[in-house]
C-alpha atoms as a PDB file:
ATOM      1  CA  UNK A   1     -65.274 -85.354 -23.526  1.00  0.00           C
ATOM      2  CA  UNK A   2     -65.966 -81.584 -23.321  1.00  0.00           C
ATOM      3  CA  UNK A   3     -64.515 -81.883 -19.085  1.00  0.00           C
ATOM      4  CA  UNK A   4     -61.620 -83.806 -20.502  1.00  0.00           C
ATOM      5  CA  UNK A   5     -60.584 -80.746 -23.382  1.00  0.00           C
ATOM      6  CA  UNK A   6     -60.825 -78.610 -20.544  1.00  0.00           C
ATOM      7  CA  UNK A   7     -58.876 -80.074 -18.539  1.00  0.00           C
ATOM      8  CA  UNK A   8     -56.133 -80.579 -20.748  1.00  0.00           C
ATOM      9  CA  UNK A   9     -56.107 -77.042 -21.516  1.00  0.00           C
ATOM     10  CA  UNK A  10     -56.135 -76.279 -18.244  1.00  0.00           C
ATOM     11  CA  UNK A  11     -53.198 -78.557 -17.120  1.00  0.00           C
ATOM     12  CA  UNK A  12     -51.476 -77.198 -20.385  1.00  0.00           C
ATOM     13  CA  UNK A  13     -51.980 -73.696 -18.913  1.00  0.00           C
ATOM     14  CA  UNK A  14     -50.613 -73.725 -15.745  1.00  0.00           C
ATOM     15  CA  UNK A  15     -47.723 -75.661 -16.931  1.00  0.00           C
ATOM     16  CA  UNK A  16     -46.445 -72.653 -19.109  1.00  0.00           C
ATOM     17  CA  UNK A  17     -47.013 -70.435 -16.282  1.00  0.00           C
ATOM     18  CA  UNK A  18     -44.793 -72.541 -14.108  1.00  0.00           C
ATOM     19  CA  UNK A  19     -42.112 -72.426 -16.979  1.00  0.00           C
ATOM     20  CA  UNK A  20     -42.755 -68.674 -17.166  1.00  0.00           C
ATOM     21  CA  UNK A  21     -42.487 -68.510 -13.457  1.00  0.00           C
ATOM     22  CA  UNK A  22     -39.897 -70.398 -12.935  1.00  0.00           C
ATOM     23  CA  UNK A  23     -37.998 -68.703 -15.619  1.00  0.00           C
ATOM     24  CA  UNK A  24     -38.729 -64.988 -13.815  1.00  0.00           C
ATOM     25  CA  UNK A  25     -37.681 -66.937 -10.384  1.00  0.00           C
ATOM     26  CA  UNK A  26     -34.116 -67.629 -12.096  1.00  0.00           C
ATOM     27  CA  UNK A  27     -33.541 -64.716 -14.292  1.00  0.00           C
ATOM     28  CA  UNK A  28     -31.536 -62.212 -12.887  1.00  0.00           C
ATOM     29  CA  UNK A  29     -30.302 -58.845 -14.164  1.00  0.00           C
ATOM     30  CA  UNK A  30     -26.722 -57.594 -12.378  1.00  0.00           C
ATOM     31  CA  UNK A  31     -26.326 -53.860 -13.232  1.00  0.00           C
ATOM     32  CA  UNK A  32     -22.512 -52.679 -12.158  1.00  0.00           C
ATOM     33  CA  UNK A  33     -21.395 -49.237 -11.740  1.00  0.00           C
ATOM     34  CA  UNK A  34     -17.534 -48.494 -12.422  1.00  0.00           C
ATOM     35  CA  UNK A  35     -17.621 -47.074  -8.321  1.00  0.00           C
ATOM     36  CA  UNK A  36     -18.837 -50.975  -7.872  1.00  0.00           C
ATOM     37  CA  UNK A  37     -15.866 -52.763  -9.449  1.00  0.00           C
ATOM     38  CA  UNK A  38     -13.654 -50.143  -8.503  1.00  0.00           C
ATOM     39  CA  UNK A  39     -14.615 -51.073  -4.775  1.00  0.00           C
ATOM     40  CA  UNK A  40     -14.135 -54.855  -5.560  1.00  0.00           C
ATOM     41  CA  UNK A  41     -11.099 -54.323  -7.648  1.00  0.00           C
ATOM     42  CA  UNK A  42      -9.482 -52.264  -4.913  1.00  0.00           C
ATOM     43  CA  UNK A  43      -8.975 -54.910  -2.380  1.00  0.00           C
ATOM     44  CA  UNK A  44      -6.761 -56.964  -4.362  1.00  0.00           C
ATOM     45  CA  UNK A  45      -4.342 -53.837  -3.775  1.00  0.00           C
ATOM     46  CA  UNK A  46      -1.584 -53.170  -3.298  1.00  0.00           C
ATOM     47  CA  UNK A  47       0.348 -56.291  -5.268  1.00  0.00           C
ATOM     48  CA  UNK A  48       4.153 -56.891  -4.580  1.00  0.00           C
ATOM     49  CA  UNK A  49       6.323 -58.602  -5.865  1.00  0.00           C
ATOM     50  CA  UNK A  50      10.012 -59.248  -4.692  1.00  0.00           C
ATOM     51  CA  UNK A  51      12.025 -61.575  -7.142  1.00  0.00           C
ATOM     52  CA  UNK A  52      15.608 -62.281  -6.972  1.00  0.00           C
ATOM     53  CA  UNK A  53      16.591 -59.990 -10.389  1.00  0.00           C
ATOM     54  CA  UNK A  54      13.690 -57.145  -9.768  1.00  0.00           C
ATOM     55  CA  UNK A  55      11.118 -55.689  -7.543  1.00  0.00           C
ATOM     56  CA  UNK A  56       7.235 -53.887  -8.486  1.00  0.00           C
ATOM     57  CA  UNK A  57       4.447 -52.927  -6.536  1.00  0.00           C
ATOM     58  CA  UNK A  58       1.247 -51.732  -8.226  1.00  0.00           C
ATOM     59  CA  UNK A  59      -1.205 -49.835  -6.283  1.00  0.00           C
ATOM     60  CA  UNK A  60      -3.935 -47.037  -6.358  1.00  0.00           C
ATOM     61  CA  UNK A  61      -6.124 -49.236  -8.998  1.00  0.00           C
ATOM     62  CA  UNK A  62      -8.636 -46.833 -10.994  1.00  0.00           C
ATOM     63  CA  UNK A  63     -11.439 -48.588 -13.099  1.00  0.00           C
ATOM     64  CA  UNK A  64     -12.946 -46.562 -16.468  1.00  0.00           C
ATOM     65  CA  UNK A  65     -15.496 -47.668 -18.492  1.00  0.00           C
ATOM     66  CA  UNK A  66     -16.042 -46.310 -22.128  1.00  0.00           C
ATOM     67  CA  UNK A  67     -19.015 -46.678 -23.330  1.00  0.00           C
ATOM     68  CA  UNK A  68     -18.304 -45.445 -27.095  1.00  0.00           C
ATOM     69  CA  UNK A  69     -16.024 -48.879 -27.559  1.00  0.00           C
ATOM     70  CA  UNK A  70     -17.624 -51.066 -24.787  1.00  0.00           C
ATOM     71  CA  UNK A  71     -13.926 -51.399 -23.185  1.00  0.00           C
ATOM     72  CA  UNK A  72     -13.239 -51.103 -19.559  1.00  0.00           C
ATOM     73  CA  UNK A  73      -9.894 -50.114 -18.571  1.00  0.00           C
ATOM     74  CA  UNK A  74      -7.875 -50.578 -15.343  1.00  0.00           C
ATOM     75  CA  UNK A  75      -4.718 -48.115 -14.482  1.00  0.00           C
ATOM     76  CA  UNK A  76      -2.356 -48.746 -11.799  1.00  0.00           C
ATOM     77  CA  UNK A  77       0.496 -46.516 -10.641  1.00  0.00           C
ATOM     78  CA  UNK A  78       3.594 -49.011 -10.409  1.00  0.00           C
ATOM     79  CA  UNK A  79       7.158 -48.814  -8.511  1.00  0.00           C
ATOM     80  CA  UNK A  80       9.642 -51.034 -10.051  1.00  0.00           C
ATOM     81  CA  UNK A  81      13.392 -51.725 -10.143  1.00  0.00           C
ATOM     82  CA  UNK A  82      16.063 -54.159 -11.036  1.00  0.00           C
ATOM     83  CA  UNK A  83      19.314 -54.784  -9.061  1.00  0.00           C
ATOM     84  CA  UNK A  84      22.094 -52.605 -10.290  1.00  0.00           C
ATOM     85  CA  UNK A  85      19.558 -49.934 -11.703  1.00  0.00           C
ATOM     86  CA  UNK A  86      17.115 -47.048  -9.990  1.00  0.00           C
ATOM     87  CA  UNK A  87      13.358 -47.034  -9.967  1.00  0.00           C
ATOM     88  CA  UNK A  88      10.956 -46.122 -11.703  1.00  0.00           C
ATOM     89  CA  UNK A  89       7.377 -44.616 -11.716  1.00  0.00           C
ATOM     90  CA  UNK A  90       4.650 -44.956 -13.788  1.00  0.00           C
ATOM     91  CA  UNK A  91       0.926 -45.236 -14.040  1.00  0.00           C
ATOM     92  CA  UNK A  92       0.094 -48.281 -16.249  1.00  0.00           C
ATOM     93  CA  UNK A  93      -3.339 -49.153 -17.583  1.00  0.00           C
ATOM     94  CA  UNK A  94      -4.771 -52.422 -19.216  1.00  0.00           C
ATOM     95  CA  UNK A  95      -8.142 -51.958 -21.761  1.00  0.00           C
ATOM     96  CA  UNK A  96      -9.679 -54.884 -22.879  1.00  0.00           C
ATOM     97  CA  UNK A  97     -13.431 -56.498 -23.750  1.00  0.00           C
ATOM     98  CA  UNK A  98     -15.073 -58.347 -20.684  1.00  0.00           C
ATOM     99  CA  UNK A  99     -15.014 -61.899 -20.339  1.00  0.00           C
ATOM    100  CA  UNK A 100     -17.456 -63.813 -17.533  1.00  0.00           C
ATOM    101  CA  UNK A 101     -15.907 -66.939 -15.665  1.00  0.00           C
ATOM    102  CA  UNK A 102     -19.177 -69.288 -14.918  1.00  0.00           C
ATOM    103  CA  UNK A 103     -17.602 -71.519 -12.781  1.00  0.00           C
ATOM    104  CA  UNK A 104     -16.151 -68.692 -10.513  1.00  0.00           C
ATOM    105  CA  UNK A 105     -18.708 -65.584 -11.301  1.00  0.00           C
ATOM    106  CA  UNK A 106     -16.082 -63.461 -12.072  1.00  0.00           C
ATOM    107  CA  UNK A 107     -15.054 -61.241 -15.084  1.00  0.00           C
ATOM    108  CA  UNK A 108     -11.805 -60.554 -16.805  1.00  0.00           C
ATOM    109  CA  UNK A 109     -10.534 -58.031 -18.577  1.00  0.00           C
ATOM    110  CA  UNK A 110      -9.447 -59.986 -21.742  1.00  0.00           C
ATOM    111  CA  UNK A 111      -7.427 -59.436 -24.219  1.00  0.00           C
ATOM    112  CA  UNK A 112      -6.179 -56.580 -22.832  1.00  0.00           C
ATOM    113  CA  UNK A 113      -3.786 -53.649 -24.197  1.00  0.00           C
ATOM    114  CA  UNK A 114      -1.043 -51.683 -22.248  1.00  0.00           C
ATOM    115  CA  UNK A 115      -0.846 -48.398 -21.840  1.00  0.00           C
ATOM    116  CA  UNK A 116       2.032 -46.393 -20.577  1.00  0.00           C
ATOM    117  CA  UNK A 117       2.074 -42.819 -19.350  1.00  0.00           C
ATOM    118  CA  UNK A 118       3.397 -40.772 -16.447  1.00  0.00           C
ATOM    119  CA  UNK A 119       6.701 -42.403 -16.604  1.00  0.00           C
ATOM    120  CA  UNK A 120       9.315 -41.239 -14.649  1.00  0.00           C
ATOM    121  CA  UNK A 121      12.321 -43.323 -15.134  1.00  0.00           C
ATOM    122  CA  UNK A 122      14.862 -41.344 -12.610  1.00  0.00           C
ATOM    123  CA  UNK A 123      18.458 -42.341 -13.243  1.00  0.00           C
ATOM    124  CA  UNK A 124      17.623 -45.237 -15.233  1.00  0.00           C
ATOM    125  CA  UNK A 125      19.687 -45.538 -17.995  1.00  0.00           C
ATOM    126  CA  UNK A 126      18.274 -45.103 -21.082  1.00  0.00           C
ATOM    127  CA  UNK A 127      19.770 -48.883 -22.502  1.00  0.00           C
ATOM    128  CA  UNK A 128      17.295 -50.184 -19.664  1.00  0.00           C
ATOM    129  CA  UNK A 129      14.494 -48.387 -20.031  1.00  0.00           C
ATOM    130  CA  UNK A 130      12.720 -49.665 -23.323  1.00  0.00           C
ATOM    131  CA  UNK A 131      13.236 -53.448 -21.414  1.00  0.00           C
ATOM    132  CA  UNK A 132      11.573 -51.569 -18.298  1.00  0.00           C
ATOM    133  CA  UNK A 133       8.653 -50.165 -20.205  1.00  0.00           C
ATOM    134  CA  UNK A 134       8.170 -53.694 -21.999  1.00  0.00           C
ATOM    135  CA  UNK A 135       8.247 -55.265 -18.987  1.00  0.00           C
ATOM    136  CA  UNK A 136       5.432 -53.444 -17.071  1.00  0.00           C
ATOM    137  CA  UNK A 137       3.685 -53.322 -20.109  1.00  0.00           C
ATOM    138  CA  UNK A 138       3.605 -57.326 -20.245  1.00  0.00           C
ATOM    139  CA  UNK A 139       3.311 -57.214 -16.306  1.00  0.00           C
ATOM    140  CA  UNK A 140      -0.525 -54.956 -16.326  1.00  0.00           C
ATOM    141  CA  UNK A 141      -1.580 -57.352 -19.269  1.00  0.00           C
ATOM    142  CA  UNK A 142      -0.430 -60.788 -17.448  1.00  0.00           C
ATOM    143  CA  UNK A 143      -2.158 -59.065 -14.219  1.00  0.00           C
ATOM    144  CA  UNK A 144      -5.318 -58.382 -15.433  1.00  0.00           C
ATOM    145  CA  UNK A 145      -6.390 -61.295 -17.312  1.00  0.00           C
ATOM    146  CA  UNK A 146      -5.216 -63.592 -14.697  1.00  0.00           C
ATOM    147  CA  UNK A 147      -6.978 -61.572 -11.567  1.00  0.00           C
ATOM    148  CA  UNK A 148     -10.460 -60.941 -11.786  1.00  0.00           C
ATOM    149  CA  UNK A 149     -11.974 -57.210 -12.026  1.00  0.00           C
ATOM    150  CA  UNK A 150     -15.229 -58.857 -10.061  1.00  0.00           C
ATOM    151  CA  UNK A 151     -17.056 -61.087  -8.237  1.00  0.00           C
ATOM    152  CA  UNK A 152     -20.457 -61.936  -7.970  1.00  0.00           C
ATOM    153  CA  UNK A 153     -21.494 -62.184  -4.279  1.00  0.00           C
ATOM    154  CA  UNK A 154     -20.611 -65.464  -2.736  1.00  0.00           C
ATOM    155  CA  UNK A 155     -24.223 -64.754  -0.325  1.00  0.00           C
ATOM    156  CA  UNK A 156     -26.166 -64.019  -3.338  1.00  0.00           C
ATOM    157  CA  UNK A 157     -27.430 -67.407  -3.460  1.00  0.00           C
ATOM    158  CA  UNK A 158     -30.117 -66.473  -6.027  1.00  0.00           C
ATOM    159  CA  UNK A 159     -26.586 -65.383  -8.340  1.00  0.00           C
ATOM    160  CA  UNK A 160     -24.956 -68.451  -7.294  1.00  0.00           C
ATOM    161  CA  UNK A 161     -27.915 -70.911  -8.148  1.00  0.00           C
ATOM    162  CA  UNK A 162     -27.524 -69.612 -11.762  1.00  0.00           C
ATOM    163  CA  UNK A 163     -24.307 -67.829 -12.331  1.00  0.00           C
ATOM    164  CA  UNK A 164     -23.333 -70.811 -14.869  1.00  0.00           C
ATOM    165  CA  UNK A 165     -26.054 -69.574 -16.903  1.00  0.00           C
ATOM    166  CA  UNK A 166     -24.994 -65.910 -18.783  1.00  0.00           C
ATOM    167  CA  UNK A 167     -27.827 -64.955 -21.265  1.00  0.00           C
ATOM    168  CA  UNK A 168     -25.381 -61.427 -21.722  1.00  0.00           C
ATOM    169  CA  UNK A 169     -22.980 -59.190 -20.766  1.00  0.00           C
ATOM    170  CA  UNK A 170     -22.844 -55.698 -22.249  1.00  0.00           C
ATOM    171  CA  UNK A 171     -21.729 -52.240 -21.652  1.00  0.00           C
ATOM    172  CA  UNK A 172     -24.957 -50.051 -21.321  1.00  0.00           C
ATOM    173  CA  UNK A 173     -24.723 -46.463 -20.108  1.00  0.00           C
ATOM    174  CA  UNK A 174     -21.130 -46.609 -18.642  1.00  0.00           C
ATOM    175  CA  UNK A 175     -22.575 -49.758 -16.910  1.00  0.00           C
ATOM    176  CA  UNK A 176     -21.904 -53.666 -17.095  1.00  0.00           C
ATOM    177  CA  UNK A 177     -24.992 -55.265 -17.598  1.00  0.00           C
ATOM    178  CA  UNK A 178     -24.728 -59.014 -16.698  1.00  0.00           C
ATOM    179  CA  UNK A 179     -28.061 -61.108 -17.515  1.00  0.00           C
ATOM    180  CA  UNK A 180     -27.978 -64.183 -16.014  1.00  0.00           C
ATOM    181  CA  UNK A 181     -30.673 -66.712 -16.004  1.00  0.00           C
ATOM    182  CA  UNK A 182     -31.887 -70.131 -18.208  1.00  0.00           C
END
């Protein structure tokens, strides 16, 4: 009777340190740095567009993270034009919360808020350049929260074995802090 206690609590031992093992196995903290998405976020660069009506091209993407309001921003300087009308110059930025994509590993700036400054509108006339402002202002929000800001490492297989599973994701010290794990 006494070998049989023991050896339930024995079996009922190592059993939580195999759920506490395999939980250490399959948690995962990802710290990023704003020069780390900004490297990631920088190949997608430059994006064109030529359309029949109008022309951009966004380029020179610069990531910020604020750590006061745990919003990341993303500013882009953008060339546009219309036929019949001049271009124009800007440098356009998107802030928004993060959102994580499990299926893909990849986060989002969402719900994100334009920002225009540094506009130079040339000859523009000034009927089209309210439609112009609205317009890359819709065009940086549409951009970001359709195109990720990052992705987790396709050869991080540990990452990929349990990217589905997000514990958190928080801005910490000008950092994203992604904890992943079951």
């Amino acid at each position: 009777m006494r070998n049989r206690r023991r050896a339930l609590v024995v079996g009922v031992l190592l059993l939580m340190l195999a759920v506490v093992g395999l939980r250490l196995i399959l948690h995962r903290t990802i710290r990023l740095t704003t020069a780390e998405i900004q490297a990631d976020v920088a190949h997608q660069f430059p994006v064109e567009r030529n359309e029949t009506l109008y022309r951009y091209r966004l380029d020179q993407p610069t990531i910020s993270i604020d750590p006061a309001t745990d919003l990341v921003s993303m500013a882009v300087t953008a060339d546009a034009s219309a036929i019949g009308t001049s271009s124009l110059h800007a440098r356009v930025s998107a802030t928004g919360s993060l959102r994580y994509q499990a299926d893909t590993g990849e986060l989002f700036l969402d719900h994100p808020r334009a920002l225009i400054s540094q506009v130079d509108f040339g000859g523009m006339p000034d009927r089209y350049r309210t439609a112009a402002s609205q317009i890359l202002a819709q065009g940086i929000e549409t951009y970001v929260s359709r195109n990720p800001i990052y992705r987790l490492r396709q050869g991080d297989t540990k990452a990929l074995a349990i990217r589905r599973r997000l514990k958190s994701l928080q801005i910490k010290n000008g950092e994203v802090v992604i904890e992943l794990g079951i």
